[in-house]
C-alpha atoms as a PDB file:
ATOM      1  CA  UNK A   1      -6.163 262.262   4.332  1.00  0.00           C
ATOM      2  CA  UNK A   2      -7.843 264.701   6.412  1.00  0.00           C
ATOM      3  CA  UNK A   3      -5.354 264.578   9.313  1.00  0.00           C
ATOM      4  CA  UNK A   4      -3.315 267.852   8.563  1.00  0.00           C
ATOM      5  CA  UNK A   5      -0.730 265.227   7.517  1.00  0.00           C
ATOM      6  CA  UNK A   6       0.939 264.315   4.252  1.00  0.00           C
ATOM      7  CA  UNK A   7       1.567 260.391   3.522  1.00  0.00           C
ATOM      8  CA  UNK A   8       5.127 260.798   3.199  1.00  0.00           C
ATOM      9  CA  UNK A   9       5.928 261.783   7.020  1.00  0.00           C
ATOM     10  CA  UNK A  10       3.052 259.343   8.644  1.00  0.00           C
ATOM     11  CA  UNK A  11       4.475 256.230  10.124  1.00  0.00           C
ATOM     12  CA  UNK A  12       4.094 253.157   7.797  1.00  0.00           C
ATOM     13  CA  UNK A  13       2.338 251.602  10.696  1.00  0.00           C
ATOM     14  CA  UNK A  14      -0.456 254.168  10.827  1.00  0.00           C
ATOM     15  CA  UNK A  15      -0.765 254.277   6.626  1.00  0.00           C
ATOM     16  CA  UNK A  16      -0.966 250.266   7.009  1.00  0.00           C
ATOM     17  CA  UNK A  17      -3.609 250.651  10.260  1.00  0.00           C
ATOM     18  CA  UNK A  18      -5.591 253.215   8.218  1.00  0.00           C
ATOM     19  CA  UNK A  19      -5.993 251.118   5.055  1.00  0.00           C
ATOM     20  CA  UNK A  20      -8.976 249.301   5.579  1.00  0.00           C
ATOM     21  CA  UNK A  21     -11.065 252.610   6.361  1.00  0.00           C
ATOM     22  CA  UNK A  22     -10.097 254.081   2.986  1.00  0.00           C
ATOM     23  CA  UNK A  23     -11.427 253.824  -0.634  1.00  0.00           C
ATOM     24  CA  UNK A  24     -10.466 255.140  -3.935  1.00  0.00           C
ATOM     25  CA  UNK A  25     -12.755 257.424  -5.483  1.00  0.00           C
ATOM     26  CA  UNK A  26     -11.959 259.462  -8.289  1.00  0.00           C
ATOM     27  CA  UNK A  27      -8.363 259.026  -7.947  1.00  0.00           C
ATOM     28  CA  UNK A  28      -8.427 260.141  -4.323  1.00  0.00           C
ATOM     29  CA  UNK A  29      -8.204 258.144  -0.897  1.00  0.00           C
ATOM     30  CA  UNK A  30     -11.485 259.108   0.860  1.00  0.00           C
ATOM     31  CA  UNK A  31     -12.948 257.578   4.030  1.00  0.00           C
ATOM     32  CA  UNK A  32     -15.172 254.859   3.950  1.00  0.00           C
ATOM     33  CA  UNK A  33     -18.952 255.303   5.678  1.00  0.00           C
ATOM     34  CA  UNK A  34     -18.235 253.817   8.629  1.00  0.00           C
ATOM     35  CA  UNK A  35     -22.047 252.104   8.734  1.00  0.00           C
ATOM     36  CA  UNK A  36     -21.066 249.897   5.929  1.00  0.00           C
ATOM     37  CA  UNK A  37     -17.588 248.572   7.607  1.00  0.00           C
ATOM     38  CA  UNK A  38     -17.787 245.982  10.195  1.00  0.00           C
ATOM     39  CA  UNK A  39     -17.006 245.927  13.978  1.00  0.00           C
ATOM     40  CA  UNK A  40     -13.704 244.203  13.480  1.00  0.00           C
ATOM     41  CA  UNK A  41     -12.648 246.827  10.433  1.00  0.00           C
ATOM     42  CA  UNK A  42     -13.475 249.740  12.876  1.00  0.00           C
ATOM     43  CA  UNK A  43     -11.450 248.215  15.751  1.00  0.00           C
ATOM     44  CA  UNK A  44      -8.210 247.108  13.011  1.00  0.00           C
ATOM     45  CA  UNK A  45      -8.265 250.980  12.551  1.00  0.00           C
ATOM     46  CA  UNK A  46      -8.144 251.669  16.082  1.00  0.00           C
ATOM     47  CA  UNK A  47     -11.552 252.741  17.573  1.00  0.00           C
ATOM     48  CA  UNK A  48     -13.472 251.380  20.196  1.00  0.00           C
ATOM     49  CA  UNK A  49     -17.281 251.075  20.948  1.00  0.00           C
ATOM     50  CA  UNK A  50     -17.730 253.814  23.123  1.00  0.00           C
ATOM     51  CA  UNK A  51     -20.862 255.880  24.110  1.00  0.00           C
ATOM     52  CA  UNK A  52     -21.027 258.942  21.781  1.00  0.00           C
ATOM     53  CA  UNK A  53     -20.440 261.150  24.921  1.00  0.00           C
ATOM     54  CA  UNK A  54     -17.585 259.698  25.655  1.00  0.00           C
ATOM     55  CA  UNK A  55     -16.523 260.050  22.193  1.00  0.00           C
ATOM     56  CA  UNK A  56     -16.998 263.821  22.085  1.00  0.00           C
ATOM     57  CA  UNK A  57     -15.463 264.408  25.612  1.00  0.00           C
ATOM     58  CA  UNK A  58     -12.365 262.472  23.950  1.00  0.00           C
ATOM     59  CA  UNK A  59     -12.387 264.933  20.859  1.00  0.00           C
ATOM     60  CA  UNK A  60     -12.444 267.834  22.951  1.00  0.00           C
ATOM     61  CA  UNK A  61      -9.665 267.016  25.484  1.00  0.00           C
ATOM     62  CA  UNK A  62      -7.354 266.490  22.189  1.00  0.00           C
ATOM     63  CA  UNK A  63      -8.730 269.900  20.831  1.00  0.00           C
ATOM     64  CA  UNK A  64      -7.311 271.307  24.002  1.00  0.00           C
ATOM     65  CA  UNK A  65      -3.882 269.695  23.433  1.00  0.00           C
ATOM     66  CA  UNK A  66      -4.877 266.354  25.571  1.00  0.00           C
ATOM     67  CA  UNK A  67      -5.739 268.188  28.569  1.00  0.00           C
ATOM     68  CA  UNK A  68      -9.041 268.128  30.408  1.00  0.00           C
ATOM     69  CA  UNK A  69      -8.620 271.084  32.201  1.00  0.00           C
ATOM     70  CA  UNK A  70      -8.147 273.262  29.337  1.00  0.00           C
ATOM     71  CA  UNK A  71     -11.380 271.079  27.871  1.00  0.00           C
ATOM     72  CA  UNK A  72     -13.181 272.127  30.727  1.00  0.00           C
ATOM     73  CA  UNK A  73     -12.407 275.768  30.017  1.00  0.00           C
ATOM     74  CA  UNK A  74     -12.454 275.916  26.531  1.00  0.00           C
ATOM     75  CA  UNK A  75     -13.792 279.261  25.022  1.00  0.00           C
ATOM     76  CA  UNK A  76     -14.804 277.784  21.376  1.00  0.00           C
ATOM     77  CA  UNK A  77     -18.387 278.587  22.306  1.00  0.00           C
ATOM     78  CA  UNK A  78     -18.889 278.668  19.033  1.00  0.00           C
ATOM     79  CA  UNK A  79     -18.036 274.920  18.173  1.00  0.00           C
ATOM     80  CA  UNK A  80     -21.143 272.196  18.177  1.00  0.00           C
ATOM     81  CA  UNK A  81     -19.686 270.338  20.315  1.00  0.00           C
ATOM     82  CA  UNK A  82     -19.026 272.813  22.980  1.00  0.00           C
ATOM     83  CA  UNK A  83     -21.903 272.595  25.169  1.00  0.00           C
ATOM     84  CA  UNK A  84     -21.140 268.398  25.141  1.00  0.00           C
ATOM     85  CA  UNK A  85     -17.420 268.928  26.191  1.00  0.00           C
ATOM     86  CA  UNK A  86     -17.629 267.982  29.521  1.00  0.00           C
ATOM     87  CA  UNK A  87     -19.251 264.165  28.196  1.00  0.00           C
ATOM     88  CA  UNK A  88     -22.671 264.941  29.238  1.00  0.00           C
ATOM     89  CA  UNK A  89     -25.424 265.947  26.913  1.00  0.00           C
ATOM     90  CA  UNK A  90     -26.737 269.446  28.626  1.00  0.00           C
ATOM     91  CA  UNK A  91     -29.879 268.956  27.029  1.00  0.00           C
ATOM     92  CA  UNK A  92     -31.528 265.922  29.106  1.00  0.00           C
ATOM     93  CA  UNK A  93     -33.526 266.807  32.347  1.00  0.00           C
ATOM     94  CA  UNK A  94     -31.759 265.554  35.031  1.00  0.00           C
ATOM     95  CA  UNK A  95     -32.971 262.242  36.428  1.00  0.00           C
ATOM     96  CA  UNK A  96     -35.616 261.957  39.228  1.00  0.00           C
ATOM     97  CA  UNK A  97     -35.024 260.583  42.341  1.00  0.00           C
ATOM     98  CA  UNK A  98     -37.269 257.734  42.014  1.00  0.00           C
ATOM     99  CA  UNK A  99     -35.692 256.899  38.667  1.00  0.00           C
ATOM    100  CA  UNK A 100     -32.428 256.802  39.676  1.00  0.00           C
ATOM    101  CA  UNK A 101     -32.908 254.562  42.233  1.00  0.00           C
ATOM    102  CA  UNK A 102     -34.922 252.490  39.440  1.00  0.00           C
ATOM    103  CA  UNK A 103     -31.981 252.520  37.405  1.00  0.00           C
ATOM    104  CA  UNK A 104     -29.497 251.039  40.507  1.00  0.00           C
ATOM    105  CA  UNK A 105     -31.831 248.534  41.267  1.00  0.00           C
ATOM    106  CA  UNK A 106     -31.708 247.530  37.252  1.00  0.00           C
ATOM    107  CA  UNK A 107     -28.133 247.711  37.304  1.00  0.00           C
ATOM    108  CA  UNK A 108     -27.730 245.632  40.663  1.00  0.00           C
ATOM    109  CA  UNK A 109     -30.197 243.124  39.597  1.00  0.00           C
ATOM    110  CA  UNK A 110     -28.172 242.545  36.084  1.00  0.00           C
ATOM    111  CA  UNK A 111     -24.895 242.024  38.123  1.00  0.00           C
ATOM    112  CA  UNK A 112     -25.973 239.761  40.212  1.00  0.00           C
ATOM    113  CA  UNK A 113     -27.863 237.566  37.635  1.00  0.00           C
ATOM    114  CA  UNK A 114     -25.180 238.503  34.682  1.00  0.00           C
END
């Protein structure tokens, strides 16, 4: 399964939540490609839409045993995903002033008008 877990000591509620992302091949459960299961089959196995960022951040903080300080301090520096840790990609220039304030005024305008 991937998890570090064996079958027999998982919950039956997880093994029953899990099903629908699974697939027999070769005599083996293996994952299904999540771009050919739907948005309701990814939710039934309990993820949300969420910003890839977000996503990472989340793996990291349970890498570091569900804590965001030790995320924040992590020493992997050899793991991909370190320099995205902190949720942010450390790649894109920062934003300009003048685009920022582009941005709010996008943002405002779409709350007020919906």
């Amino acid at each position: 399964m991937g998890s570090g877990f064996s079958r027999s000591v998982l919950p039956c509620r997880i093994i029953a939540r899990r099903q629908p992302a699974l697939e027999q091949r070769d005599g083996e459960e293996i994952g299904r490609d999540p771009r050919r299961m739907t948005t309701a089959e990814l939710i039934a196995v309990g993820h949300a839409r969420l910003p890839l960022s977000k996503a990472v951040r989340r793996f990291c903080i349970e890498c570091s045993g569900g804590s965001m300080d030790e995320a924040r301090k992590c020493v992997a520096v050899d793991c991909v995903l370190w320099p995205f840790r902190m949720g942010t990609n450390p790649w894109r220039p920062p934003l300009s002033d003048d685009e920022r304030e582009r941005r709010a005024k996008v943002l405002e305008k779409s709350r007020r008008y919906g």
